[in-house]
Protein backbone atom coordinates (compact mmCIF):
# COMPACT_ATOMS: atom_id res chain seq x y z
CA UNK A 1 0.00 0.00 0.00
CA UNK A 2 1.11 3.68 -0.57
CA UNK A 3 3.00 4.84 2.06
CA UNK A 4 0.75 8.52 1.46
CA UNK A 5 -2.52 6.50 1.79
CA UNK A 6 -0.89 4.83 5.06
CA UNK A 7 -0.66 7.87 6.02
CA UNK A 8 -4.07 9.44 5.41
CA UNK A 9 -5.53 6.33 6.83
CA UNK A 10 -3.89 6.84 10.02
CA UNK A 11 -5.16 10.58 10.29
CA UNK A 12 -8.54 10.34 9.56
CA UNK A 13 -9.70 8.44 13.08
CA UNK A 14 -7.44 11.07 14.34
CA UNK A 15 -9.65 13.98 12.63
CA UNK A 16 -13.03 12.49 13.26
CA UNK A 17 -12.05 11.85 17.21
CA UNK A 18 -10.25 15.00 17.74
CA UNK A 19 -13.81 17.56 17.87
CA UNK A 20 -14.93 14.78 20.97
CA UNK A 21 -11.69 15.56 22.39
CA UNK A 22 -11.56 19.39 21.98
CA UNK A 23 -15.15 19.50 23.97
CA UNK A 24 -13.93 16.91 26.66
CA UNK A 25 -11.23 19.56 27.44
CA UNK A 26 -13.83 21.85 28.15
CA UNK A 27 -16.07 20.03 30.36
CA UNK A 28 -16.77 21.12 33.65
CA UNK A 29 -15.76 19.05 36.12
CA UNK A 30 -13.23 15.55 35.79
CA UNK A 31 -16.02 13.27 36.08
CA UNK A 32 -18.17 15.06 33.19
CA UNK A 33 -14.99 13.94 30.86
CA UNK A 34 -14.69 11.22 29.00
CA UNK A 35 -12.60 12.04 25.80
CA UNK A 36 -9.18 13.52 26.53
CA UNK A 37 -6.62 14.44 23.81
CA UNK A 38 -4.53 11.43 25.11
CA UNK A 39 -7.33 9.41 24.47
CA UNK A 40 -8.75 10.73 21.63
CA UNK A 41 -4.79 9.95 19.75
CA UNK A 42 -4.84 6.66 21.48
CA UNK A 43 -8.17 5.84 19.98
CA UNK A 44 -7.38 7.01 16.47
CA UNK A 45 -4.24 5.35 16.57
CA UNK A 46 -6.17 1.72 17.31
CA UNK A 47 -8.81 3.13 14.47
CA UNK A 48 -6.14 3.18 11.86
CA UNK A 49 -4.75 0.30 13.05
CA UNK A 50 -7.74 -2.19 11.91
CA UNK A 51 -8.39 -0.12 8.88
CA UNK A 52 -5.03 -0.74 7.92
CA UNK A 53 -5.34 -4.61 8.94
CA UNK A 54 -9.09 -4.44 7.53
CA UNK A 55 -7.19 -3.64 4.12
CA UNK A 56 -4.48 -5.57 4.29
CA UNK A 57 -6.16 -9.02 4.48
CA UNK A 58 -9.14 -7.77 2.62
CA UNK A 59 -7.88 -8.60 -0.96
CA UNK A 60 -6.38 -12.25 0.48
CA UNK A 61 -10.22 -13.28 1.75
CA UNK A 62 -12.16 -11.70 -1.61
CA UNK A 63 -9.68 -13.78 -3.47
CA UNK A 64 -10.76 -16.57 -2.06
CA UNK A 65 -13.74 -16.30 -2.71
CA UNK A 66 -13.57 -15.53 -6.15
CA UNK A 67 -10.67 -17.54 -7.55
CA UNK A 68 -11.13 -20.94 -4.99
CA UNK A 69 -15.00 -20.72 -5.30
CA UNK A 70 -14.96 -22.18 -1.85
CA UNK A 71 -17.81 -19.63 -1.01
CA UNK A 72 -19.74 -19.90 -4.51
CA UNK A 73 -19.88 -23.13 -5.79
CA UNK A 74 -18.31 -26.27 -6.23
CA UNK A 75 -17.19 -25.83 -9.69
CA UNK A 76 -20.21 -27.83 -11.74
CA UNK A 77 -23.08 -26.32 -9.37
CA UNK A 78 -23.66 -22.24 -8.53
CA UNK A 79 -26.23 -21.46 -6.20
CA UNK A 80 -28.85 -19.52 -8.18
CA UNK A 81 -27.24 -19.83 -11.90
CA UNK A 82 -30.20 -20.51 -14.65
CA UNK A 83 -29.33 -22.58 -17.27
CA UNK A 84 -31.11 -24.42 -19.40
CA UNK A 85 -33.27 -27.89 -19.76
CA UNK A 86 -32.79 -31.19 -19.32
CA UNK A 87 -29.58 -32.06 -21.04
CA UNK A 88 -29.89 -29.31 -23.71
CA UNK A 89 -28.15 -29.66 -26.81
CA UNK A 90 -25.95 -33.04 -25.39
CA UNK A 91 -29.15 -35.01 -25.16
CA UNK A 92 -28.05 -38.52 -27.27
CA UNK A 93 -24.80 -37.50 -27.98
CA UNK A 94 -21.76 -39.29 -26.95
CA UNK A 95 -18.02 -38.72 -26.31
CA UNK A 96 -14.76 -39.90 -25.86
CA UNK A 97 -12.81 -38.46 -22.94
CA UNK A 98 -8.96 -37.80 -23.72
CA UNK A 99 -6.12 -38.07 -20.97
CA UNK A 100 -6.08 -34.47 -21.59
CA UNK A 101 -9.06 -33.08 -21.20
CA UNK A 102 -9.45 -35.06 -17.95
CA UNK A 103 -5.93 -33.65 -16.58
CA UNK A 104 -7.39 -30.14 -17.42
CA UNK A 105 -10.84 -30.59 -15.77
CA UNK A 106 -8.99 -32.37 -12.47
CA UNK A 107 -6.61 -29.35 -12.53
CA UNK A 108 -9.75 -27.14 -12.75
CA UNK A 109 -11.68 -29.00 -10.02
CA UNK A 110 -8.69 -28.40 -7.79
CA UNK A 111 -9.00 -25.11 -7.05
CA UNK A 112 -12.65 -25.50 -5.77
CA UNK A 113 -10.66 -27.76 -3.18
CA UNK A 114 -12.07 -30.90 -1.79
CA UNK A 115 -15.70 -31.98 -2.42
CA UNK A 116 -16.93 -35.73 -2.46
CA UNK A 117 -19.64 -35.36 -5.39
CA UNK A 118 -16.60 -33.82 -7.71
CA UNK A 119 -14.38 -36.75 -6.83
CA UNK A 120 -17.04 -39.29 -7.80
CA UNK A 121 -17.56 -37.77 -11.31
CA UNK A 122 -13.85 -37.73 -11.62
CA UNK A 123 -13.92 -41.22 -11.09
CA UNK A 124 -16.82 -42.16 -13.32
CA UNK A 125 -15.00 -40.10 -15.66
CA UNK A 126 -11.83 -42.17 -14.94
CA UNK A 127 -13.63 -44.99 -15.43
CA UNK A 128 -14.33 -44.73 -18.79
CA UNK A 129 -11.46 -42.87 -20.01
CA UNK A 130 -9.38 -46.32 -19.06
CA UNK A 131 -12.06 -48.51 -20.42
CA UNK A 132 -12.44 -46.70 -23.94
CA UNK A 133 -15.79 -46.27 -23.58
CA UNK A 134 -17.66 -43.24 -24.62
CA UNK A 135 -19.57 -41.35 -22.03
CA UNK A 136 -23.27 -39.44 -22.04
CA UNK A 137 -25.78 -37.52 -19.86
CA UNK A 138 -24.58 -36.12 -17.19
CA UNK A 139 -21.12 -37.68 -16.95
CA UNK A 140 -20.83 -35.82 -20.38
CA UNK A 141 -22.49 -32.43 -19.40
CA UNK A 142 -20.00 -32.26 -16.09
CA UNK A 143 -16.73 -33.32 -19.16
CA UNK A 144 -17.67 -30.43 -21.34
CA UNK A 145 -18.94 -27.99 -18.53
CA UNK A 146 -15.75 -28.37 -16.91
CA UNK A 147 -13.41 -27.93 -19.67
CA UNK A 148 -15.51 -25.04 -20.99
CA UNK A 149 -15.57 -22.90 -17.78
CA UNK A 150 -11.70 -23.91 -17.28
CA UNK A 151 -10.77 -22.29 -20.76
CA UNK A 152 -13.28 -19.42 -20.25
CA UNK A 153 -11.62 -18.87 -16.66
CA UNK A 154 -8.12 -19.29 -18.01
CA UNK A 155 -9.20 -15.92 -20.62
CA UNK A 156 -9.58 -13.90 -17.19
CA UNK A 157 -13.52 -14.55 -16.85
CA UNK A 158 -14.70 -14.73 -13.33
CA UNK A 159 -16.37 -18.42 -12.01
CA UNK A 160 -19.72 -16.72 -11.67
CA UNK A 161 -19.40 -15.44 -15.84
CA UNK A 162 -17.47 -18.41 -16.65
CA UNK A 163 -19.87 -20.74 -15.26
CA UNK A 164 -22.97 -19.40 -17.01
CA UNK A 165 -21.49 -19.22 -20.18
CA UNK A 166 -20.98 -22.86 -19.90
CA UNK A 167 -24.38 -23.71 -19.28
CA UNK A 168 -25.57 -21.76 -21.37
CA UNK A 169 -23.21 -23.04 -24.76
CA UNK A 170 -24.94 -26.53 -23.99
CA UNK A 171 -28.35 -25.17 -22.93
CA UNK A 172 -28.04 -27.99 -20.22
CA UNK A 173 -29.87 -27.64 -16.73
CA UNK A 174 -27.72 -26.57 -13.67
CA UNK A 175 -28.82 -29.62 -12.17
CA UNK A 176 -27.68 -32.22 -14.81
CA UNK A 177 -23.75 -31.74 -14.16
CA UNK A 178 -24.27 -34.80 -11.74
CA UNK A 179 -25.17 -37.96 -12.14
CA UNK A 180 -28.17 -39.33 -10.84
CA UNK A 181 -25.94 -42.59 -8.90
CA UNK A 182 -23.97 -39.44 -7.33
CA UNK A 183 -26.92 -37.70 -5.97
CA UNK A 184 -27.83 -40.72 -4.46
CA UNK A 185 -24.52 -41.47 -2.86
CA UNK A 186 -24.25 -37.90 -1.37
CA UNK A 187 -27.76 -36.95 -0.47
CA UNK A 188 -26.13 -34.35 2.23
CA UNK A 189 -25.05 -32.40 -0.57
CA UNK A 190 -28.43 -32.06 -3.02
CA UNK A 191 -31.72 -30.62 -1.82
CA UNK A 192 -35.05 -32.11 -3.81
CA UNK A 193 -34.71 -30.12 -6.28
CA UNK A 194 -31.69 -32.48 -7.83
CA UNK A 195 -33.74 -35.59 -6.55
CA UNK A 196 -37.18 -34.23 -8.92
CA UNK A 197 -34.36 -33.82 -11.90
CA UNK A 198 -33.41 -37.73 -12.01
CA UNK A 199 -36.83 -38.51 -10.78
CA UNK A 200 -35.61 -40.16 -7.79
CA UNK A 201 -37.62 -40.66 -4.84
């Protein structure tokens, strides 16, 4: 930070406090006091203090938020992002999944840190990538979802933007980036909304 806007910062409580302190030196009698000019620098000096702390650590914690996603989403779900429905245009179609786009959407996945529903897709995704097989439905919409909002991230958009954009290219519904065998395993993590989807019970 600025060593002049260190500087301001540390004046201002100083300003604001010093009026309370100027009438405290007037009062009339020691027990009517509660401000002195001691105080009042004391007080400004403790004020500037946590603003300076305040914006020190600020930037660290928003950019937490906005590059881990720990606080938004998990990386294939956003709390309140519309998309489209059912699987949108990827209804029918199949794909092969490559070593590398699976090293690019486990890269991805890794800065949302740990979450049990994201492992299992990896897996399933795993899965078939050793097997040769082709995958579909949602294991396909949480392939291309992930690789899409990777690149679009990787161009400087934010999650939240990059996110969006991915469901919308696919016109897919927000709640078809899981499979219906990983809602089930981790019912802590899906309300009914993900249950009505799959049409489980």
């Amino acid at each position: 930070m600025p060593a002049r806007r260190v500087l301001a910062l540390s004046v201002l409580p100083l300003v604001l406090i010093w009026p309370l302190a100027a009438r405290a030196d007037n009062c009339g009698s020691l027990s009517d006091c509660f401000f002195t000019v001691e105080g009042a620098i004391v007080a400004a000096a403790l004020v500037a203090a946590l603003i300076l702390l305040a914006l020190e650590f600020a930037p660290a914690l928003l950019a937490l938020e906005e590059v881990g996603g720990l606080a938004t989403g998990t990386g294939a779900f956003l709390e309140g992002a519309a998309g489209g429905a059912g699987l949108g245009s990827l209804a029918g179609v199949e794909m092969e999944v490559t070593a590398e786009g699976l090293s690019s959407v486990a890269s991805h996945l890794a800065t949302f840190g740990e979450y049990a529903p994201n492992a299992a897709m990896l897996q399933r995704l795993t899965t078939a990538l050793e097997a040769g097989s082709q995958i579909s439905g949602a294991d396909l919409v949480f392939y291309t979802h992930e690789l899409m909002e990777s690149q679009l991230m990787a161009q400087g958009l934010s999650y939240e933007a990059a996110h969006a954009a991915a469901l919308a290219e696919y016109g897919v519904s927000p709640f078809s980036v899981y499979a219906a065998e990983v809602v089930q395993q981790f019912p802590q993590f899906f309300n009914s909304a993900w249950f009505r989807f799959w049409g489980l019970p």
